[in-house]
N, C-alpha and C. Protein backbone atom coordinates (compact mmCIF):
# COMPACT_ATOMS: atom_id res chain seq x y z
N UNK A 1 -0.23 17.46 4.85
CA UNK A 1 -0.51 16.75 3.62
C UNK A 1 -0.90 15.31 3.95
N UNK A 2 -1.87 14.56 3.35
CA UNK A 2 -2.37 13.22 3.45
C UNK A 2 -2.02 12.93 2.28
N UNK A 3 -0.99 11.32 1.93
CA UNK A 3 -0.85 11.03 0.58
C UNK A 3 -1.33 9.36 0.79
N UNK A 4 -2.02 8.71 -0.28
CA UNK A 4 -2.65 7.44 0.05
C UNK A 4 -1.25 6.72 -1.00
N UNK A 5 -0.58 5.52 -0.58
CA UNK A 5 0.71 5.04 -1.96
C UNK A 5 -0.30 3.85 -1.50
N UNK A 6 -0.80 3.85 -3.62
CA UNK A 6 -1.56 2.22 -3.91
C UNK A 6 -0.85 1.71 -4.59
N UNK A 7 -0.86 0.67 -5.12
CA UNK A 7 -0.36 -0.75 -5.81
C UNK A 7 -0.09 -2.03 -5.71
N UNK A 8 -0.27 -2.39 -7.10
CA UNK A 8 -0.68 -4.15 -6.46
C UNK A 8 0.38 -4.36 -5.81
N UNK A 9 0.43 -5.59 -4.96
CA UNK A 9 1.08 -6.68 -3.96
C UNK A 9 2.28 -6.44 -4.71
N UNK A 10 3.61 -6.24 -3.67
CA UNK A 10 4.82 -6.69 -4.35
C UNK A 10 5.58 -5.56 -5.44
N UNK A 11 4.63 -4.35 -5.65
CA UNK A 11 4.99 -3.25 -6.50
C UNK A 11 5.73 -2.17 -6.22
N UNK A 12 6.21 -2.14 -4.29
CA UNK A 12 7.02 -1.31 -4.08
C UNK A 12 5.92 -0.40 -3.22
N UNK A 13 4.87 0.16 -2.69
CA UNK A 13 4.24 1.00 -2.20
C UNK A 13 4.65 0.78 -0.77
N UNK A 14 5.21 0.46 0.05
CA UNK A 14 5.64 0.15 1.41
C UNK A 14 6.81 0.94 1.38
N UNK A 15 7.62 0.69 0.15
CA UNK A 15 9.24 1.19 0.40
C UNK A 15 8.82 2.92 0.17
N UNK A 16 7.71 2.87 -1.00
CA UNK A 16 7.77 4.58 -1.16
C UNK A 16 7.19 5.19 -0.28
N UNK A 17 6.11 4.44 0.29
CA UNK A 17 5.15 5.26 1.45
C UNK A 17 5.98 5.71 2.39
N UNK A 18 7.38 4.47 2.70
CA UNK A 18 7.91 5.09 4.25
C UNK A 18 9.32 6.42 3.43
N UNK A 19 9.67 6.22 2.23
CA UNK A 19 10.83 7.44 1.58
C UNK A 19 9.96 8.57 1.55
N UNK A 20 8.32 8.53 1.20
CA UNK A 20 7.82 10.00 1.24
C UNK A 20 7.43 10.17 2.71
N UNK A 21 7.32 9.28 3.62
CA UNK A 21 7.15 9.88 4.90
C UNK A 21 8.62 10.39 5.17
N UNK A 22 9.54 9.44 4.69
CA UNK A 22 11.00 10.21 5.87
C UNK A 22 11.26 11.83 5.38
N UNK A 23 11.21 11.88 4.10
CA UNK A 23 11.36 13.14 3.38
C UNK A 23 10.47 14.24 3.51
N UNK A 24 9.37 14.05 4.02
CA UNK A 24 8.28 14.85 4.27
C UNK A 24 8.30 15.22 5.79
N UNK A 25 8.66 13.92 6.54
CA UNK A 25 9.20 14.32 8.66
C UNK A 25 7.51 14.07 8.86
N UNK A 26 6.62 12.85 8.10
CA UNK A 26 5.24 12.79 8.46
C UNK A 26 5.28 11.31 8.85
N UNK A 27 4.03 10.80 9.60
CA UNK A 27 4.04 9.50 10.24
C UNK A 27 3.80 8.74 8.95
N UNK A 28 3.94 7.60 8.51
CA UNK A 28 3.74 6.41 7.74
C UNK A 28 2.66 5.19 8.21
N UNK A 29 1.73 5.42 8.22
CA UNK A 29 0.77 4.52 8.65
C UNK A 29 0.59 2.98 7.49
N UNK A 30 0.65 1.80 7.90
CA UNK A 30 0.53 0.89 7.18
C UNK A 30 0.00 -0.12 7.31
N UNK A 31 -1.44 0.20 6.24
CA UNK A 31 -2.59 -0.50 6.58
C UNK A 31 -2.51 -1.81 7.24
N UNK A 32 -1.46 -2.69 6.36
CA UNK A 32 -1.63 -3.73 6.74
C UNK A 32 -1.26 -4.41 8.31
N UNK A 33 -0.53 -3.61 9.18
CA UNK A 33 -0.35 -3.07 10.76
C UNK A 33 -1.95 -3.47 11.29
N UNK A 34 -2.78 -2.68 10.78
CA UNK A 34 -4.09 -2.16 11.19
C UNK A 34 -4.70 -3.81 10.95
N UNK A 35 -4.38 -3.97 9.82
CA UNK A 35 -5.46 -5.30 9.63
C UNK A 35 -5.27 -6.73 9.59
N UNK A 36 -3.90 -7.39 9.97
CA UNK A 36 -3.64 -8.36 10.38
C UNK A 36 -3.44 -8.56 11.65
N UNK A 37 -4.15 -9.51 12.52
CA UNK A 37 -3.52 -10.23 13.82
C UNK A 37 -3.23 -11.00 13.21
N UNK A 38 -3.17 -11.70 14.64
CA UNK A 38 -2.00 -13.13 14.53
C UNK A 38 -2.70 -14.46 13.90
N UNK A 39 -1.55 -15.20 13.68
CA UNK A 39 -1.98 -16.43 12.98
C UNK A 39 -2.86 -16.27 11.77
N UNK A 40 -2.37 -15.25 10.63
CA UNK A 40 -2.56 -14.43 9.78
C UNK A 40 -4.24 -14.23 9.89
N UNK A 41 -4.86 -13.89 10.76
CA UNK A 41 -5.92 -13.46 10.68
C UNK A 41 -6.59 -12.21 10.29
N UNK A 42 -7.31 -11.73 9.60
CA UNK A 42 -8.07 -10.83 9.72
C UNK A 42 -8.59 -10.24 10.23
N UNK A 43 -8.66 -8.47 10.30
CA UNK A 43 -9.90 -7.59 11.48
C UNK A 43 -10.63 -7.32 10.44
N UNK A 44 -11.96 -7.70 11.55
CA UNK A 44 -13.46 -7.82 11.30
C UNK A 44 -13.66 -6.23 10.34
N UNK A 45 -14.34 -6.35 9.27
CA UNK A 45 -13.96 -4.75 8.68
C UNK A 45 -14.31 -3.64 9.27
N UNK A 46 -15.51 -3.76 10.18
CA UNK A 46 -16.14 -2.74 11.13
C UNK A 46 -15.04 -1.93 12.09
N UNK A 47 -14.35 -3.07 12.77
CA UNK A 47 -13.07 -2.83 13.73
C UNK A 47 -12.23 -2.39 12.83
N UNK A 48 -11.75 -3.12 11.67
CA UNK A 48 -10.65 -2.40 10.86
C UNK A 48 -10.77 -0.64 10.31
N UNK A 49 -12.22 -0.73 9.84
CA UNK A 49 -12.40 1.37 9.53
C UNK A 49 -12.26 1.70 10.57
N UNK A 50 -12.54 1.06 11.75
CA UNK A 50 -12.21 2.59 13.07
C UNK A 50 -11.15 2.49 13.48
N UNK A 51 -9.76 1.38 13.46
CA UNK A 51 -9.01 1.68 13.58
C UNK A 51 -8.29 2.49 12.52
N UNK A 52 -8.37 2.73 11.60
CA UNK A 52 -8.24 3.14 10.66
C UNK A 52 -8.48 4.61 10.74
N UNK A 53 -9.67 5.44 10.75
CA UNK A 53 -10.31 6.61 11.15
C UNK A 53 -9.41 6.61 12.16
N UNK A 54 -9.34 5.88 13.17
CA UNK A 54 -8.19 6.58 14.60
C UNK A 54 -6.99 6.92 13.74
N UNK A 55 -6.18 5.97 12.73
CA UNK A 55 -4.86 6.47 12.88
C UNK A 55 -5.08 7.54 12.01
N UNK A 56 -5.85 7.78 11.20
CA UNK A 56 -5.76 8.81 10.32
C UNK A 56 -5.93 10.32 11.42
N UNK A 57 -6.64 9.93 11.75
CA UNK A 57 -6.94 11.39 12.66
C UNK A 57 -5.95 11.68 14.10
N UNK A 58 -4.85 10.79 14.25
CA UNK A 58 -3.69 11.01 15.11
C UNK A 58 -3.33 11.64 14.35
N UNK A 59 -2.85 12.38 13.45
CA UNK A 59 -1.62 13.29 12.97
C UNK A 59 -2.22 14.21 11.82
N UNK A 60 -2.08 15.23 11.49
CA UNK A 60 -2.97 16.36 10.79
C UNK A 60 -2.53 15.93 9.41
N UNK A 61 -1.10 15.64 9.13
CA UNK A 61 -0.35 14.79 7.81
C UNK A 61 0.13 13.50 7.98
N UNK A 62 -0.03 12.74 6.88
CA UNK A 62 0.50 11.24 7.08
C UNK A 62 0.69 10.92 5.62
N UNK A 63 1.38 9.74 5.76
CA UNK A 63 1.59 8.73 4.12
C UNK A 63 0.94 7.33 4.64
N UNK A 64 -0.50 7.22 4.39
CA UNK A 64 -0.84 5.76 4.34
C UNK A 64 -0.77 4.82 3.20
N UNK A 65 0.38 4.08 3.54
CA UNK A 65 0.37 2.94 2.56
C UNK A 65 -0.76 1.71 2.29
N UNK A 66 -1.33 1.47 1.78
CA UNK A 66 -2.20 0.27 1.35
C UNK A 66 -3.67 0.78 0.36
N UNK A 67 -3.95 -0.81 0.08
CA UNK A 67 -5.16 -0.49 -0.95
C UNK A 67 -6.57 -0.45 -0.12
N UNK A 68 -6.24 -1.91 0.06
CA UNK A 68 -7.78 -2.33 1.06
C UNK A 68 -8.95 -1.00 0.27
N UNK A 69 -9.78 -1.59 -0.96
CA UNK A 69 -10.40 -1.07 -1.69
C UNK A 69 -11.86 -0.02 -0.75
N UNK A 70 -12.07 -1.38 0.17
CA UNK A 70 -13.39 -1.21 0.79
C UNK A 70 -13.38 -0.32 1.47
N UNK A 71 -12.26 0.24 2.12
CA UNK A 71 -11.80 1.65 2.87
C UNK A 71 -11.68 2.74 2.61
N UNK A 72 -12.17 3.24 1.06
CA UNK A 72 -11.86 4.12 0.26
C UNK A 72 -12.81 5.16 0.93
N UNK A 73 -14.06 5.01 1.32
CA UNK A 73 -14.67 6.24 2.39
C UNK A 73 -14.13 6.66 3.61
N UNK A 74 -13.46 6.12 4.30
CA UNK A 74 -12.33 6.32 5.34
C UNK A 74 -11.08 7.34 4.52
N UNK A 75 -10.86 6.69 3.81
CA UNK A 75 -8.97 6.66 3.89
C UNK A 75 -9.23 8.20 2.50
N UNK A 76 -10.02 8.18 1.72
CA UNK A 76 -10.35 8.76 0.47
C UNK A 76 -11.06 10.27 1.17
N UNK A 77 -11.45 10.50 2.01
CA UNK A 77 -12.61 11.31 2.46
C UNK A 77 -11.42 12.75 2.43
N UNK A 78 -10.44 12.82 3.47
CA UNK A 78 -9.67 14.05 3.42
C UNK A 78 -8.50 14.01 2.82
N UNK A 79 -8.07 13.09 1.79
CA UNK A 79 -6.76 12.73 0.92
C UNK A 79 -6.60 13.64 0.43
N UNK A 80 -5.30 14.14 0.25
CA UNK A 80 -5.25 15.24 -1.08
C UNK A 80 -4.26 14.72 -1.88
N UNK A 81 -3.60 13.18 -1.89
CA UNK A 81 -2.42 12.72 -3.25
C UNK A 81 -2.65 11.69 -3.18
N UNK A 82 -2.79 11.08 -4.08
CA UNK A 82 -3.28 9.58 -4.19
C UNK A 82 -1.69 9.34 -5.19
N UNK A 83 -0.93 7.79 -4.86
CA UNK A 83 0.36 7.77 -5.34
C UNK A 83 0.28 6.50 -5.68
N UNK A 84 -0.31 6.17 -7.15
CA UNK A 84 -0.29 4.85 -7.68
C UNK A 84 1.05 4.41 -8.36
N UNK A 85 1.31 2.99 -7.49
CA UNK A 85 3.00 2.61 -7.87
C UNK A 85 2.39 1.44 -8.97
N UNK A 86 2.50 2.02 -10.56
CA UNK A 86 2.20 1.40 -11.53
C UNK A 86 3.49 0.73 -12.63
N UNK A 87 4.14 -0.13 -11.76
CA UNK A 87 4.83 -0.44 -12.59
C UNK A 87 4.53 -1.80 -13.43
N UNK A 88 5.16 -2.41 -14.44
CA UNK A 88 4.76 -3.23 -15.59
C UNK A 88 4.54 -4.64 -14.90
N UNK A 89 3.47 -5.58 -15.50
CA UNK A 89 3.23 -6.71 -14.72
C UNK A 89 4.48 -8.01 -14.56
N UNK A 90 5.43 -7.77 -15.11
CA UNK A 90 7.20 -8.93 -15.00
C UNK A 90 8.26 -7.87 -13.76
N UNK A 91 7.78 -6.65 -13.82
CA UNK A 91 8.60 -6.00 -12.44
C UNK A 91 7.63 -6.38 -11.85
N UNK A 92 6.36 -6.37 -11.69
CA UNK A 92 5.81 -6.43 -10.15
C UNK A 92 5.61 -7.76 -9.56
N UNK A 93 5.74 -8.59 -10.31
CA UNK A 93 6.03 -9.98 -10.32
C UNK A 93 6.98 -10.43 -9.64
N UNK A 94 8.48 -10.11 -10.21
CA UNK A 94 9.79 -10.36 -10.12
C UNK A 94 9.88 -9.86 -8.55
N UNK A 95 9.14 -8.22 -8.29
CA UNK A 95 9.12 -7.58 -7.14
C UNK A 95 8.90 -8.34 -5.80
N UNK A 96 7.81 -9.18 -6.04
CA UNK A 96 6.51 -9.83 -5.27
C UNK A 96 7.60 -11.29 -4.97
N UNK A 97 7.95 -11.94 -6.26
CA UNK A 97 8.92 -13.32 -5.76
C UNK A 97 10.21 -12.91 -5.20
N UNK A 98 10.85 -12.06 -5.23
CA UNK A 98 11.94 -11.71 -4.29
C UNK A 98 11.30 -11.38 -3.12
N UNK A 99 10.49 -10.41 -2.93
CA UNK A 99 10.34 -10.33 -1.80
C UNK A 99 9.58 -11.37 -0.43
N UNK A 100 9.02 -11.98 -1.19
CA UNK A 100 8.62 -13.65 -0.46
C UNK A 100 9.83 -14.16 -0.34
N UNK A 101 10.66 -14.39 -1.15
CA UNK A 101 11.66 -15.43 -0.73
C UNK A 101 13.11 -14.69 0.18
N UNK A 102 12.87 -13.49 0.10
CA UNK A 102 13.57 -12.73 1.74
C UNK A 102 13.11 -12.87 2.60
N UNK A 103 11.42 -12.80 2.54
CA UNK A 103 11.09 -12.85 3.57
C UNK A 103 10.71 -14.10 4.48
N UNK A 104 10.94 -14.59 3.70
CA UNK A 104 10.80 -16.66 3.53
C UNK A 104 12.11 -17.06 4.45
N UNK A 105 13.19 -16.44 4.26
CA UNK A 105 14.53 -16.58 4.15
C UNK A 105 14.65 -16.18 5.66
N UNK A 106 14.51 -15.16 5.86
CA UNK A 106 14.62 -14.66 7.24
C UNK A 106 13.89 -14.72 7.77
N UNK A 107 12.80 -15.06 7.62
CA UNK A 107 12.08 -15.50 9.11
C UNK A 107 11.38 -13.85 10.11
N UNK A 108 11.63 -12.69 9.27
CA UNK A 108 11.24 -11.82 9.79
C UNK A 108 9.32 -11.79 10.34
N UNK A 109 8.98 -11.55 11.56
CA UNK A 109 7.78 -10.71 11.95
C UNK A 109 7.89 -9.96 11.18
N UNK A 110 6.35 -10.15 10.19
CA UNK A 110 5.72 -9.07 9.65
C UNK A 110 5.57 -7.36 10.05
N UNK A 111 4.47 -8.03 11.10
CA UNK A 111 3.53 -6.87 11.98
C UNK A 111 3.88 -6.90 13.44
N UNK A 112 4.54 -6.56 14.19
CA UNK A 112 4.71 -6.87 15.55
C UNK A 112 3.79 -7.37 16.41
N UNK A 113 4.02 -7.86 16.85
CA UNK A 113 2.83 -8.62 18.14
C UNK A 113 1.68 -9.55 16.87
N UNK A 114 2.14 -9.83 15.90
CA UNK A 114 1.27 -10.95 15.32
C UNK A 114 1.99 -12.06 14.97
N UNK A 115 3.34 -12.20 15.06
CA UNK A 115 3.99 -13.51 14.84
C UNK A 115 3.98 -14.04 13.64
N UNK A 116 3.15 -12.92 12.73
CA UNK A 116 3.34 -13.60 11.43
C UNK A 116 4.47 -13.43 10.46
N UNK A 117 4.80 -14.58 9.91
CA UNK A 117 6.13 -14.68 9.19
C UNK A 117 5.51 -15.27 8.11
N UNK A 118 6.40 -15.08 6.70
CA UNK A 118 6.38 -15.71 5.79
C UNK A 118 6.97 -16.64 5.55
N UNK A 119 6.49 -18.14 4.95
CA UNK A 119 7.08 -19.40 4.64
C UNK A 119 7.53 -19.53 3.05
N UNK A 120 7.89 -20.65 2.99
CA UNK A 120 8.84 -20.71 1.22
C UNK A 120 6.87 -21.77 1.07
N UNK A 121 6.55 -22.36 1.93
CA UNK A 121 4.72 -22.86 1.88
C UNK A 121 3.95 -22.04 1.33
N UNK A 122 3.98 -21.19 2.40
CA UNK A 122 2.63 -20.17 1.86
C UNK A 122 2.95 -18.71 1.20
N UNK A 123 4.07 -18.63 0.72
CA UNK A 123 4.65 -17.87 -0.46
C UNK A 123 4.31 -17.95 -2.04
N UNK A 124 4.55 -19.84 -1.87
CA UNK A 124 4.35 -20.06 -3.04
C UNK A 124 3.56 -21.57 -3.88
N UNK A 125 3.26 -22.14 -2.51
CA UNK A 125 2.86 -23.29 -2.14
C UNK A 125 0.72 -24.02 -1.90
N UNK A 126 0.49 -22.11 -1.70
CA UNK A 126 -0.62 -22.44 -0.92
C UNK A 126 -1.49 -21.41 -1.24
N UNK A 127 -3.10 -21.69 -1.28
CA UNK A 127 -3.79 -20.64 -1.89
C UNK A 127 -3.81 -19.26 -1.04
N UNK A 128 -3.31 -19.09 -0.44
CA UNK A 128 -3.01 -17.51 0.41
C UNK A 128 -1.38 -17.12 0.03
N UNK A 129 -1.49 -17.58 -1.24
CA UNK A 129 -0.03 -17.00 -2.04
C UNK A 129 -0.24 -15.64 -2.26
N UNK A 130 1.43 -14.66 -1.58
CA UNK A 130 0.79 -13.42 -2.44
C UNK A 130 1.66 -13.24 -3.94
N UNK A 131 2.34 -14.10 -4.22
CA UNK A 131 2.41 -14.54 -5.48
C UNK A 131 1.24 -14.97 -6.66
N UNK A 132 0.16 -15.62 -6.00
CA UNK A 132 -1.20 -15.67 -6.48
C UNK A 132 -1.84 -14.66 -6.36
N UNK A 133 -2.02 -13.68 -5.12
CA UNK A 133 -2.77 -12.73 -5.06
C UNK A 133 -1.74 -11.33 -6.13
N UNK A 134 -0.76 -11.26 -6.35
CA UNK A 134 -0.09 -10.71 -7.39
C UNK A 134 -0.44 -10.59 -8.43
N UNK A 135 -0.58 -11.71 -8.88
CA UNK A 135 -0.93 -12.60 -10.51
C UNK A 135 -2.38 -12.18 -10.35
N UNK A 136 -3.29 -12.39 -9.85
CA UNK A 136 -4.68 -12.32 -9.84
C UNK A 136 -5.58 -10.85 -10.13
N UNK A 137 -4.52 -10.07 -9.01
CA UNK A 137 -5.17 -8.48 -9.16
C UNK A 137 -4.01 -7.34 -10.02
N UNK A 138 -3.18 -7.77 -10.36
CA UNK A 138 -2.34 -7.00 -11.14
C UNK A 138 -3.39 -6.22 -12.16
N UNK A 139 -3.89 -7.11 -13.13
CA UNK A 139 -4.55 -6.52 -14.36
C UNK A 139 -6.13 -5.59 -13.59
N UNK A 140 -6.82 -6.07 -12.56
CA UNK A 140 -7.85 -5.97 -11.93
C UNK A 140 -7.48 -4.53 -11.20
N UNK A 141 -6.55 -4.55 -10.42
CA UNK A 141 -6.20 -3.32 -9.59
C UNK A 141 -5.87 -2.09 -11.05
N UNK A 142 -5.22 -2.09 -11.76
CA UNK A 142 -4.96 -1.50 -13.21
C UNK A 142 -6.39 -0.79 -13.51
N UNK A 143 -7.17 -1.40 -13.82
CA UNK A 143 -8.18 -0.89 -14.37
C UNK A 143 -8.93 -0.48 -13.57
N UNK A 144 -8.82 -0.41 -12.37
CA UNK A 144 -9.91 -0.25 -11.23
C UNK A 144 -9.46 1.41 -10.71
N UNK A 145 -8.28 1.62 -10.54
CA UNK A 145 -7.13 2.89 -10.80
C UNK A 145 -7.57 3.42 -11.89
N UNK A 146 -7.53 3.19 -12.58
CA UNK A 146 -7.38 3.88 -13.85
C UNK A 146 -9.01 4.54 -14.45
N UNK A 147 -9.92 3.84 -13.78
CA UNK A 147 -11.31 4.28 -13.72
C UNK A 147 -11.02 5.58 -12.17
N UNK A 148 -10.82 5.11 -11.41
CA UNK A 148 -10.65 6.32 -9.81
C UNK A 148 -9.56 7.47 -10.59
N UNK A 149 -8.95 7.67 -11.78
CA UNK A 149 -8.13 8.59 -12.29
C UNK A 149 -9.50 9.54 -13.14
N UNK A 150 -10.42 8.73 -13.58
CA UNK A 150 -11.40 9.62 -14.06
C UNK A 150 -12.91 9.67 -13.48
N UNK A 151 -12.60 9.36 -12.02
CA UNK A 151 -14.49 9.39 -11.42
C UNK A 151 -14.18 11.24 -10.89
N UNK A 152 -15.45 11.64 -11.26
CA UNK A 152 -15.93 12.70 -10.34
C UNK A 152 -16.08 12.64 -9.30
N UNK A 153 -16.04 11.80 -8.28
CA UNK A 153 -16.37 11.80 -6.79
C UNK A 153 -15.35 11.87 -6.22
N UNK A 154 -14.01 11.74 -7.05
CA UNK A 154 -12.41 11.66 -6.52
C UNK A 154 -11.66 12.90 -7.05
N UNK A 155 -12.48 13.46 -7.52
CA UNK A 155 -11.83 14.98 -8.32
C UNK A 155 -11.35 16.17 -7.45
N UNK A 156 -11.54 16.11 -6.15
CA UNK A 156 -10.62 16.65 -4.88
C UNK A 156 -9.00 15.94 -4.48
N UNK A 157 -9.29 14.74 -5.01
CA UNK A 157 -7.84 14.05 -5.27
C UNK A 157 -6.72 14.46 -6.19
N UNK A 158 -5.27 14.59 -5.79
CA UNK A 158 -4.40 14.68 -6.81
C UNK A 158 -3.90 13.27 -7.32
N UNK A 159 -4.13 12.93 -8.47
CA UNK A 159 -3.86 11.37 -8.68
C UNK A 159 -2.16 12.07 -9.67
N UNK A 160 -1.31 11.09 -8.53
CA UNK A 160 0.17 10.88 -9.17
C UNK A 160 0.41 9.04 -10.00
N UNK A 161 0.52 9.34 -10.77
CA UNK A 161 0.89 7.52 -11.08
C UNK A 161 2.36 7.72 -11.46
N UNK A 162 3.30 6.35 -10.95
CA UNK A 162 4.47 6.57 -11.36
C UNK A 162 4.81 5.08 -11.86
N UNK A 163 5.33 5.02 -13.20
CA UNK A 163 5.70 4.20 -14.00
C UNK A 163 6.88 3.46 -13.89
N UNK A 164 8.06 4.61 -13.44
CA UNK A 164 9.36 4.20 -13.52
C UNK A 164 9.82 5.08 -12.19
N UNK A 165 10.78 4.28 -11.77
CA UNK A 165 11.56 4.14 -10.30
C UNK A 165 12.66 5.67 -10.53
N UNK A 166 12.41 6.17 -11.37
CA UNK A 166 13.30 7.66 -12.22
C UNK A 166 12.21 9.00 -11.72
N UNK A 167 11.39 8.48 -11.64
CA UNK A 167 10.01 9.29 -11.44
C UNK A 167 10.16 9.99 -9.64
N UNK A 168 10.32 8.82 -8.91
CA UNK A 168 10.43 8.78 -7.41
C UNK A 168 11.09 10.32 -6.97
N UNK A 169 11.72 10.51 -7.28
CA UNK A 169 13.02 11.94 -7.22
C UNK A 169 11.75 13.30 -7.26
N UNK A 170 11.36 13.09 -8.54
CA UNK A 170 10.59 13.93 -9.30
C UNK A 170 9.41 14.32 -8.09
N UNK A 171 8.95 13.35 -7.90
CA UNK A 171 7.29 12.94 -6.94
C UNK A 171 7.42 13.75 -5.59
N UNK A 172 9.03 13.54 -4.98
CA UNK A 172 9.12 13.50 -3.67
C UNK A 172 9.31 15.22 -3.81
N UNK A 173 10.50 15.94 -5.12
CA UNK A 173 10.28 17.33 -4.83
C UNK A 173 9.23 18.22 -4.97
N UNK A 174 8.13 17.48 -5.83
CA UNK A 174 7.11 18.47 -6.15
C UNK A 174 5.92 17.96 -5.04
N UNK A 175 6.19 16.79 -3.93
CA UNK A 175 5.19 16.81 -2.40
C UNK A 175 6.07 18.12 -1.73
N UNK A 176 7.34 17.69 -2.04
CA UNK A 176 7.71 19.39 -0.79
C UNK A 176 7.21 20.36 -1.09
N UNK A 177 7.29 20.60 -1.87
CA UNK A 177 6.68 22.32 -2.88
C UNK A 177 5.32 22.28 -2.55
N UNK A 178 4.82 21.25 -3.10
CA UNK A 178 3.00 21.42 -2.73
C UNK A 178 3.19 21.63 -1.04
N UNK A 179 3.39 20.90 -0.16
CA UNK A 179 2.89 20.77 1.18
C UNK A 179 3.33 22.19 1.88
């Protein structure tokens, strides 16, 4: 089984991508691994789809977490569950400022071997906020979903959207059953 978990910044798709990988015994690939080096830099997008195409094609099933829109011919091509974490724009908010300021707090490496950490600066301080980038694509990512719930070119997709954190239970027994 290939399941793609989207949602805006801060909405929880990291925590579900890796609960439906542990529950499923499938690898958890996470985009953002793939596309940050160090000193929060960016991979070039060319380099980013083929690393990308590589990890997908290491393992016959996976749960890739992330959006990264522009990847949707990569990551979209052999998907069969697309798992939009749609919760209301004051949870994903609330989601997004706690989780900056843990991660602010501790000082944790992001991505291994990139050294990147989050600051209480560029949390909330600085235009590479993902408190800004939160606020910005919340309503944008919404409707952009919600159009990919009714294109024909995605109609080989199973689109799951889950509203409420009650749902999660539900999602994870009916991936066992399907897979």
């Amino acid at each position: 089984m290939k399941i793609n978990v989207i949602g805006t910044s801060g909405s929880g798709k990291s925590t579900l991508a890796k609960q439906i990988a542990t529950a499923l015994s499938i690898p958890c690939i996470e985009m953002d691994r793939l596309y940050w080096r160090s000193d929060w830099q960016g991979t070039p997008d060319d380099e980013f789809q083929a690393k990308l195409a590589q990890a997908l094609q290491a393992s016959p099933d996976w749960v890739l977490d992330g959006n990264y829109n522009r990847t949707r011919p990569v990551k979209w091509r052999d998907v069969d569950v697309v798992v939009w974490v749609d919760y209301g724009f004051t949870r994903t908010l609330w989601q997004a400022v706690t989780r900056a300021i843990k991660r602010a707090w501790h000082k944790h490496e992001l991505w291994p071997g990139t050294g990147n950490k989050e600051s209480f600066r560029r949390a909330f301080f600085s235009r590479e906020s993902i408190i800004i980038w939160t606020i910005k694509t919340w309503r944008n990512n919404r409707t952009r979903y919600e159009a990919d719930l009714q294109n024909p070119q995605y109609s080989h997709i199973r689109f799951v959207r889950i509203t409420r954190r009650e749902q999660v239970e539900t999602l994870i027994a009916s991936l066992k059953s399907y897979s």
